[in-house]
N, C-alpha and C. Protein backbone atom coordinates (compact mmCIF):
# COMPACT_ATOMS: atom_id res chain seq x y z
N UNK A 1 135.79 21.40 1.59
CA UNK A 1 136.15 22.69 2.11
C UNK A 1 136.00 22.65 3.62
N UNK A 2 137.04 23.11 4.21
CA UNK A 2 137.04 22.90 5.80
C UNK A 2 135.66 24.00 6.08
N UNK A 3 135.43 24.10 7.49
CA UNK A 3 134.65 24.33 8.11
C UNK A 3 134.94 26.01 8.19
N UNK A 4 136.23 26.48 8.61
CA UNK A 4 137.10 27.64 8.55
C UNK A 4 137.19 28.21 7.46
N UNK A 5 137.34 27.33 6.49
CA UNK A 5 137.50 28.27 5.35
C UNK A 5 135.76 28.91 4.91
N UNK A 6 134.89 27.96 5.19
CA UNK A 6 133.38 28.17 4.79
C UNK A 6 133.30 29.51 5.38
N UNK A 7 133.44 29.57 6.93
CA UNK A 7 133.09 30.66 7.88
C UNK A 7 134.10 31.83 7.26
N UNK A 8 135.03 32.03 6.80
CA UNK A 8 135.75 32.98 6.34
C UNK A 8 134.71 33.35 4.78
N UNK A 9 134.40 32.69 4.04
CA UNK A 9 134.41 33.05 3.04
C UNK A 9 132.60 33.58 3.31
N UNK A 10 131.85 32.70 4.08
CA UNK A 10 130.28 33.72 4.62
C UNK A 10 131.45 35.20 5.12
N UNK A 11 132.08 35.13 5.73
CA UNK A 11 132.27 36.73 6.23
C UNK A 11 132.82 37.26 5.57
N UNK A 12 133.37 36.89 4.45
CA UNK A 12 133.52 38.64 3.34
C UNK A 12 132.57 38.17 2.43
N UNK A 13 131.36 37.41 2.08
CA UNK A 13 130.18 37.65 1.45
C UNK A 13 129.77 38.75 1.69
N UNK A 14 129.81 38.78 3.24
CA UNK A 14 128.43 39.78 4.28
C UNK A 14 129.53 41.14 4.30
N UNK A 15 130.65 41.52 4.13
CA UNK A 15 131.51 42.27 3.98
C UNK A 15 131.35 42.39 2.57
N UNK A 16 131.30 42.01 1.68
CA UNK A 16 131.36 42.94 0.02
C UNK A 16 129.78 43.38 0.00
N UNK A 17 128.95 42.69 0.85
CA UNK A 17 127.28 43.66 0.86
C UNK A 17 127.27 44.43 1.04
N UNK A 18 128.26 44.87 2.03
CA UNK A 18 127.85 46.28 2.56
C UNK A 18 128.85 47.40 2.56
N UNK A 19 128.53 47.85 1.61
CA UNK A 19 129.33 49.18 0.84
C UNK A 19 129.80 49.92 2.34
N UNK A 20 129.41 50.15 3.53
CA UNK A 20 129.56 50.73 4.43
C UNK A 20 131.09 50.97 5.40
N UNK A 21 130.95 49.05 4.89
CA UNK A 21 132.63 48.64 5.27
C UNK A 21 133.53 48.19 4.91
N UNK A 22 133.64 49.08 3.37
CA UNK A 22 134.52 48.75 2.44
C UNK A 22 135.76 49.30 3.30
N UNK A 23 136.05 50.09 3.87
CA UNK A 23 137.53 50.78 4.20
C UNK A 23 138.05 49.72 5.24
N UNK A 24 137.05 49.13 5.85
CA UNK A 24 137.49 48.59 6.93
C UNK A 24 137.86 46.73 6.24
N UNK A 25 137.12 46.31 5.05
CA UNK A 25 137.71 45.10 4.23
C UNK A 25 139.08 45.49 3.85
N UNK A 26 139.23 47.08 3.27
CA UNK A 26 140.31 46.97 2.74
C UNK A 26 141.35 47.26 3.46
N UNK A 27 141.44 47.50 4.76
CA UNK A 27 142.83 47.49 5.92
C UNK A 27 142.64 45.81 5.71
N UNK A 28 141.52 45.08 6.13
CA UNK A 28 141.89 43.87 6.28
C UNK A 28 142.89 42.87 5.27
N UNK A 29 142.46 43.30 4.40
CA UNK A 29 143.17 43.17 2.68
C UNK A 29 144.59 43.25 2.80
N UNK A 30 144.70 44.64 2.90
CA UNK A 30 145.80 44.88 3.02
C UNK A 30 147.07 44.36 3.96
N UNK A 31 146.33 43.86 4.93
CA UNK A 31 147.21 43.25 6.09
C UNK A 31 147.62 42.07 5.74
N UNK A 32 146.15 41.56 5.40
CA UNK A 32 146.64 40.26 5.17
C UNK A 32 147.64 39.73 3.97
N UNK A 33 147.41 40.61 3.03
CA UNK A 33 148.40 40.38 1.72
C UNK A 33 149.55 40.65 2.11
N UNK A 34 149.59 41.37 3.02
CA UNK A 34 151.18 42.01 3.84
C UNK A 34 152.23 40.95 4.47
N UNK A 35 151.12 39.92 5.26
CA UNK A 35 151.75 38.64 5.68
C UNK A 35 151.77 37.60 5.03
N UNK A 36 150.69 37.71 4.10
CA UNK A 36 150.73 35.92 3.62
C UNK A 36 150.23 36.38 2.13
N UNK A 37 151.31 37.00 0.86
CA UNK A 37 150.94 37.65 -0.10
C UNK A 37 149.53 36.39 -0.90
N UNK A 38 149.79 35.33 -0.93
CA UNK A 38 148.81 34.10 -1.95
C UNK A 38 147.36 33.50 -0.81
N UNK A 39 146.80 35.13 -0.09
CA UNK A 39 145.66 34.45 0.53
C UNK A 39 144.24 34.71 -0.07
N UNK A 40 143.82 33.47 -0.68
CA UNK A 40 143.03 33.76 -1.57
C UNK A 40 141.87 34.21 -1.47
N UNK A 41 141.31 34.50 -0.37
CA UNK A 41 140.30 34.92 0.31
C UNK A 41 140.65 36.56 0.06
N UNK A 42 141.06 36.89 0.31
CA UNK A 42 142.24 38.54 0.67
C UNK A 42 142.14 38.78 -1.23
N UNK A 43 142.93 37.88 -1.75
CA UNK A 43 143.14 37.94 -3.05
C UNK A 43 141.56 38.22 -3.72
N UNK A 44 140.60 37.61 -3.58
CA UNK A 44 139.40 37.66 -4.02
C UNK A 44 138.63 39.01 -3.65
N UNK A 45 138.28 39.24 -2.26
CA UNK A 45 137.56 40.30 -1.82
C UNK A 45 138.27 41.44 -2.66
N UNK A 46 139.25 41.93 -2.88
CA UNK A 46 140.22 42.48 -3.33
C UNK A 46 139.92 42.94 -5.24
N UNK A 47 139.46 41.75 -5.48
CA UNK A 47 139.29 41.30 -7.08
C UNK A 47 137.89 42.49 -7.19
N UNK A 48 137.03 41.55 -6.24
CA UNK A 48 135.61 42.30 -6.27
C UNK A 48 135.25 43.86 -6.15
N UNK A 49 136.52 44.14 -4.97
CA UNK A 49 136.66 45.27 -5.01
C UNK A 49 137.01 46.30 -5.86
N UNK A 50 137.87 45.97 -6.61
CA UNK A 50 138.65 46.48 -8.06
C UNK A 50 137.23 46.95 -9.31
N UNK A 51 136.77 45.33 -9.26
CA UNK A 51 135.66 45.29 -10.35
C UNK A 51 134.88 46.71 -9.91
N UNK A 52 134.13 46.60 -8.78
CA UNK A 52 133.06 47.11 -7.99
C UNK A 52 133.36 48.72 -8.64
N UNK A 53 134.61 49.50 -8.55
CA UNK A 53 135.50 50.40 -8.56
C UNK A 53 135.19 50.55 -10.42
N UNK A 54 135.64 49.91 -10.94
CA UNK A 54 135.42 49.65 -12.35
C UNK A 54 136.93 49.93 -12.98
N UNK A 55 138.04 49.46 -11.67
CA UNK A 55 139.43 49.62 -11.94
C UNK A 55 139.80 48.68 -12.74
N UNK A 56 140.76 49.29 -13.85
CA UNK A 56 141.37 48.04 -14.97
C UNK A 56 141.72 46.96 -14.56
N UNK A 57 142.09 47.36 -13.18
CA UNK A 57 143.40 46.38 -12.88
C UNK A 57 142.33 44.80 -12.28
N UNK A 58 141.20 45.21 -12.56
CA UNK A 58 140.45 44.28 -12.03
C UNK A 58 140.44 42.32 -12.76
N UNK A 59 140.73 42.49 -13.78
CA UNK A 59 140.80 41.45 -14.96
C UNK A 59 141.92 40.33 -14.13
N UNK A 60 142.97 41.69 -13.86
CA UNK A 60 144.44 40.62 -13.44
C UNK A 60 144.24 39.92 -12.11
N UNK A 61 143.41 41.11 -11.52
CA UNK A 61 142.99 40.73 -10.10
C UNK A 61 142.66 38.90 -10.09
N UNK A 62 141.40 39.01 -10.77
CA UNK A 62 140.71 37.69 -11.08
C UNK A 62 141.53 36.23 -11.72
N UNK A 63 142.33 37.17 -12.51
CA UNK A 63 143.17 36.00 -12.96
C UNK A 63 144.39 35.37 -11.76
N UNK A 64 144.70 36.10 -11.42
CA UNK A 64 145.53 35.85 -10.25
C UNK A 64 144.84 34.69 -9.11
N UNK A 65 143.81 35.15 -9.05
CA UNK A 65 142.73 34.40 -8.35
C UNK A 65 142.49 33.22 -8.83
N UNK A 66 142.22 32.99 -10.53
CA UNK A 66 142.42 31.86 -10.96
C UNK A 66 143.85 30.93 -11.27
N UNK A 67 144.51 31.55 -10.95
CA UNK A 67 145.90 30.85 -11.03
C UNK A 67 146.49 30.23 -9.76
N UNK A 68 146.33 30.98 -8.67
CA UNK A 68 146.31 29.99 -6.93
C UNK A 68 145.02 29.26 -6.94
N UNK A 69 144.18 29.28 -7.81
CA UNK A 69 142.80 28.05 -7.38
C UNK A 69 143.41 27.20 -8.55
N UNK A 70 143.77 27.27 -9.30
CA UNK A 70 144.57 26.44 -10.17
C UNK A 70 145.89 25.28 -9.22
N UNK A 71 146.31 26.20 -8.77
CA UNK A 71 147.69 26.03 -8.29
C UNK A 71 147.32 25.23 -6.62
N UNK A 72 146.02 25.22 -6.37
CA UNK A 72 145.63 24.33 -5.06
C UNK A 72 144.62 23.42 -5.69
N UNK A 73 144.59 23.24 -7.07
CA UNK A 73 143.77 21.73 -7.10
C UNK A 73 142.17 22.39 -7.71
N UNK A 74 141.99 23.22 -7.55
CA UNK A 74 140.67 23.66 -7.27
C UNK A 74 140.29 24.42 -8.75
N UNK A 75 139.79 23.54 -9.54
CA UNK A 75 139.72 23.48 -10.78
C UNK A 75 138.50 23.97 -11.61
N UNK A 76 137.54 24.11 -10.46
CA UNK A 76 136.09 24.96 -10.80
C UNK A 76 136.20 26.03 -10.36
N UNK A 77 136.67 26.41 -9.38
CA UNK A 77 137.10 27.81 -8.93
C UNK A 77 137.96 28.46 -9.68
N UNK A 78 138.76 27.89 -10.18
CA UNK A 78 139.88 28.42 -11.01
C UNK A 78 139.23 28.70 -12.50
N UNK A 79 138.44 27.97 -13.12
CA UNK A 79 137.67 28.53 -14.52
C UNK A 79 136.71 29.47 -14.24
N UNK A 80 136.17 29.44 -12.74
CA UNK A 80 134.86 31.08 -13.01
C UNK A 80 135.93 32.29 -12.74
N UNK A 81 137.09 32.28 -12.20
CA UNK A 81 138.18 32.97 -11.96
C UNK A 81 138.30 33.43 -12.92
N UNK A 82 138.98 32.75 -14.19
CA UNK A 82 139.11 32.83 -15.19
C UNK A 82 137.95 33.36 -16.00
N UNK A 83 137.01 32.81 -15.96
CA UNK A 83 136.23 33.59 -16.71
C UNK A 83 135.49 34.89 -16.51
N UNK A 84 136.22 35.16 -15.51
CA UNK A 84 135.20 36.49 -14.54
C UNK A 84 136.51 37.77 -15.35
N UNK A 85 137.69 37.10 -15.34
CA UNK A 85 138.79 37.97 -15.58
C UNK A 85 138.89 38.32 -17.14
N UNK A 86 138.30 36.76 -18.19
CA UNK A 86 138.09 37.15 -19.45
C UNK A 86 136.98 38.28 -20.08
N UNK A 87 136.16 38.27 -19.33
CA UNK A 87 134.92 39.03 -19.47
C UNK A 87 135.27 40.44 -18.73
N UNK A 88 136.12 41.05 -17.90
CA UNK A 88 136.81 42.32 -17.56
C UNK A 88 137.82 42.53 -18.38
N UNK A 89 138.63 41.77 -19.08
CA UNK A 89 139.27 42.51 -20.52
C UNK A 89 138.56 42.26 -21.74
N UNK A 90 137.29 41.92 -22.02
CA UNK A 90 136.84 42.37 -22.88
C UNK A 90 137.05 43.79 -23.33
């Protein structure tokens, strides 16, 4: 995992902690899905967010998530994906 992607993914850790700046993750979200719809970072915070919410749509969220970690090789990421999304359509 590059160095960039590490530092992106510590900063929406420290962004889904804090309930404070959810509005301001989700402009970011939103932008970014706007330009580059398969960013999986964007795609994820997004997922969590859904769950967090206790929105249905949260299951697909995750799966989606597991299907571009699928679709880049990334084959352990892609089964907790998956299994995060099986366990929200329970």
């Amino acid at each position: 995992m590059s160095a960039d992607r590490v530092a992106l993914l510590r900063l929406l850790e420290i962004d889904l902690c804090q309930p404070q700046r959810a509005d301001e993750l989700e402009d970011w979200i939103k932008e970014t899905l706007a330009r580059t719809p398969n960013t999986l970072f964007a795609l994820l915070a997004r997922a969590v967010i859904l769950e967090r919410r206790q929105d249905p749509t949260a299951g697909r969220a995750y799966e989606t998530v597991g299907q571009l970690c699928e679709k880049d090789g990334d084959r352990a990421d892609a089964v907790l994906a998956y299994l995060k999304a099986g366990q929200l359509f329970e």
